[in-house]
Structure formats: C-alpha cells, structure tokens
Protein backbone atom coordinates (compact mmCIF):
# COMPACT_ATOMS: atom_id res chain seq x y z
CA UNK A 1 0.00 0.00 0.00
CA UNK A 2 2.77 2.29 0.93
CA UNK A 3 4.03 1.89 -2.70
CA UNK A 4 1.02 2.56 -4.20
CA UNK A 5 0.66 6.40 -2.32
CA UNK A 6 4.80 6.85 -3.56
CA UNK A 7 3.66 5.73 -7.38
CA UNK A 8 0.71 8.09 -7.08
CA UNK A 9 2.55 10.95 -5.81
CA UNK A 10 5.33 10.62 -8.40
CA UNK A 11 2.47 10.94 -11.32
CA UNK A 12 1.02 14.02 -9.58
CA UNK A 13 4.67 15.69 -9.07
CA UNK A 14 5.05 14.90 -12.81
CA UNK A 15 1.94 16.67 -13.89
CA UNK A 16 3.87 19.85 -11.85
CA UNK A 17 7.18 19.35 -13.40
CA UNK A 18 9.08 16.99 -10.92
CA UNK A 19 9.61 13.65 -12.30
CA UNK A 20 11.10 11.81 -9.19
CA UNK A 21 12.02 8.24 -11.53
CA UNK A 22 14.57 10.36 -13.49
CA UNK A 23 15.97 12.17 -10.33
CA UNK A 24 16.27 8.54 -8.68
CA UNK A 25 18.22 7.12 -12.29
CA UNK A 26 20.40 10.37 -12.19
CA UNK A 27 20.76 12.33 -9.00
CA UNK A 28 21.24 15.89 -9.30
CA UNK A 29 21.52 17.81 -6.16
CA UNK A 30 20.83 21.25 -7.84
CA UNK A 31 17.33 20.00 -8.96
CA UNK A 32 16.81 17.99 -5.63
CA UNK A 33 17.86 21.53 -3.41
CA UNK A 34 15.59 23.31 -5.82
CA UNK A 35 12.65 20.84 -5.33
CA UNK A 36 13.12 20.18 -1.43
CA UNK A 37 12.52 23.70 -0.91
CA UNK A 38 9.47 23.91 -3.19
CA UNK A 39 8.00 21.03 -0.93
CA UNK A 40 9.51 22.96 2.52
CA UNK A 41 7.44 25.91 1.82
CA UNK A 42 4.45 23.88 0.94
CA UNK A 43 4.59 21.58 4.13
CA UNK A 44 5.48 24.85 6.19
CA UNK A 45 1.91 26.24 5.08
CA UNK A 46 0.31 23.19 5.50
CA UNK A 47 1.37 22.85 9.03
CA UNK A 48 0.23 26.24 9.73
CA UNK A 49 -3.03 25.28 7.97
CA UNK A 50 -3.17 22.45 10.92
CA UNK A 51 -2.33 24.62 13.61
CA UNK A 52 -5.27 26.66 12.56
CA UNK A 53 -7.35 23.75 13.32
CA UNK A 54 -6.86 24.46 16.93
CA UNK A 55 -7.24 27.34 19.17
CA UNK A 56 -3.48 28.04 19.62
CA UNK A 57 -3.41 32.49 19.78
CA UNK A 58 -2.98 32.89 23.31
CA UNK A 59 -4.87 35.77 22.80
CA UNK A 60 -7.98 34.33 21.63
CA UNK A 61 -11.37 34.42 23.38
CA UNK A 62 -11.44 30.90 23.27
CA UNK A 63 -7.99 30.67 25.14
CA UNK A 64 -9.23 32.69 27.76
CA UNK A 65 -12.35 30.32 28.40
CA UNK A 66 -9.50 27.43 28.80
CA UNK A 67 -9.56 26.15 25.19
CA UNK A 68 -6.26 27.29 24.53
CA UNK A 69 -5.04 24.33 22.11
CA UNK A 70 -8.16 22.87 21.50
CA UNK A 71 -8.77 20.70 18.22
CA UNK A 72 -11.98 22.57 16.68
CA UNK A 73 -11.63 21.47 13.23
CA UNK A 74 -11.28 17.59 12.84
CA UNK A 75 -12.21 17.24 9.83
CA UNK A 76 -10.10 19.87 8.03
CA UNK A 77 -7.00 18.72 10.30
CA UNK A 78 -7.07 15.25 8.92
CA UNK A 79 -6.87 16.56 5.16
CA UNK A 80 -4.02 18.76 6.53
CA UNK A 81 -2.09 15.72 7.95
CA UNK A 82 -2.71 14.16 4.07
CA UNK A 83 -1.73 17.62 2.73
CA UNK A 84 1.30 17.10 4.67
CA UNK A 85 1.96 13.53 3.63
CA UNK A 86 1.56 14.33 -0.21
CA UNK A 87 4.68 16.73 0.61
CA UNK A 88 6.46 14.64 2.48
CA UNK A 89 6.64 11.40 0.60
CA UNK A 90 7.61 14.42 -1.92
CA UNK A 91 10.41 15.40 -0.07
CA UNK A 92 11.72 11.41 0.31
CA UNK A 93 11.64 11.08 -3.61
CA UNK A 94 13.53 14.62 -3.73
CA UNK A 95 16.32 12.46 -1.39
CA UNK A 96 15.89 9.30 -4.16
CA UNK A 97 14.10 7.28 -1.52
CA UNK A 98 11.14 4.63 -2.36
CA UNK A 99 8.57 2.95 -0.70
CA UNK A 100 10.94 0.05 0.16
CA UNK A 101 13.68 2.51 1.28
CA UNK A 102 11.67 4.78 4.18
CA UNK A 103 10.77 1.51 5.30
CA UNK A 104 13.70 0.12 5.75
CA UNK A 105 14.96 3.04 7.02
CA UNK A 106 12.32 3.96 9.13
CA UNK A 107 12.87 0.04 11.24
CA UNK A 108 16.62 1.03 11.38
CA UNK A 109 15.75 4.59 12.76
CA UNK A 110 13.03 3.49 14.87
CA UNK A 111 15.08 1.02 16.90
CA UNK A 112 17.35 4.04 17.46
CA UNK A 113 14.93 6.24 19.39
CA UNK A 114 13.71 2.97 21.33
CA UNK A 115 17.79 2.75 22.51
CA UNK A 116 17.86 6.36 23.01
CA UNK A 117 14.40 6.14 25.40
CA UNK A 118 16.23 3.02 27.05
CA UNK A 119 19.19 4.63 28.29
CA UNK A 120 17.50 7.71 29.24
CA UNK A 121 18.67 10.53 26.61
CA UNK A 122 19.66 13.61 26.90
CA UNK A 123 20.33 16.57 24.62
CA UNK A 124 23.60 17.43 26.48
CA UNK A 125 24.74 14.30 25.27
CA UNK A 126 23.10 13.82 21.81
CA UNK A 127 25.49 13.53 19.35
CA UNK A 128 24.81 11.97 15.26
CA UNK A 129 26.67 8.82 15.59
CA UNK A 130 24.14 6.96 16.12
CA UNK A 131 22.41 8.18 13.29
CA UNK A 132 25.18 7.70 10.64
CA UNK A 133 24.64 4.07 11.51
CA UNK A 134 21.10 4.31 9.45
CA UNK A 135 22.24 2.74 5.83
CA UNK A 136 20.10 2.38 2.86
C-alpha cells in the first residue's frame, strides 16, 4: 500500500514538473535543493493550515475560556495531515528514496529512538553517531 501512495505521488509531481524516476536514475543535487525547498514551503503552510485547526493564539477568546489548544476542526486537520503527507513522501523522492527505502529506514531509525528512550537521553549528550549508523 505504501508503494502505491509513492507511485501516485510521483504521477502528480510529474503533472507539476518533478519527475522523481529520473531524479532517482540520475541524481542531481541542484534540482533535488531546488525541489526540497518547493516542498519545505508547501509543508510549512500546511502545518500552519493544521495549527489553525486548533485554538493556539494565546490571545484568543477561546484561550481565555481554557480552550487554549483545543482541536476545533477535525475534519479539516485530517486533510491537513494528508496535505502534509503528499509533501512529504515528496520530499523522500527529492532524497531518491522509495517505498521500500523509508521503510527500511524507518525500522533502522526506529530502533534508534527505542535505545535512546532506554538509556535515558539527553540533549547534552546527543550527538549523530548513532544516526550515521542508518544505511540504505
């Protein structure tokens, strides 16, 4: 299933000019800097678009009655959250990743933050090596 929403996105970002196949074959970081940023500014808006969904001005009526981060909109917030997954399976075929790749290195990234909650992290002591151990 999770190949079939990467294969659908691809065909829409064609339609706009971003054919992610022909990135993958050739990699060219100009045209992957200029399209990551395309789909940056589109996710930033659409999380702002989410965030609208609650009641987050602190100086809001509603956060003076207590509602102060209150969901009011659910069903606008869950296209949002799709809005934001259109751009961000985007931004893994901007990086050359597929379907089969965030997968595999979502498991390898996921057990990371499970041995980072086990021995009690820190940001003092955060460093990347851990990360750099996440291969394709």
């Amino acid at each position: 299933m999770f190949q079939e929403l990467f294969d659908l996105q691809a065909n829409l970002n064609a339609r706009c000019g971003f054919d992610a196949e022909r990135l993958r074959e050739a990699f060219d970081p100009q045209t992957a800097g200029e399209w990551i940023n395309n789909y940056l500014a589109a996710m930033t808006n659409e999380l702002e678009e989410l965030r609208d969904c609650t009641y987050w001005k602190h100086w809001c009526a509603e956060a003076a009655e207590g509602k102060r981060f209150q969901l009011h909109d659910l069903q606008n917030a869950r296209v949002e959250v799709i809005d934001l997954l259109h751009f961000w399976i985007s931004l893994a075929q901007c990086v050359g990743l597929n379907a089969d790749d965030v997968v595999r290195l979502y498991k390898q990234k996921h057990a990371i933050n499970h041995a980072r909650q086990d021995t009690h992290y820190t940001m003092d002591g955060k460093t990347e090596d851990d990360n750099r151990t996440v291969q394709l």
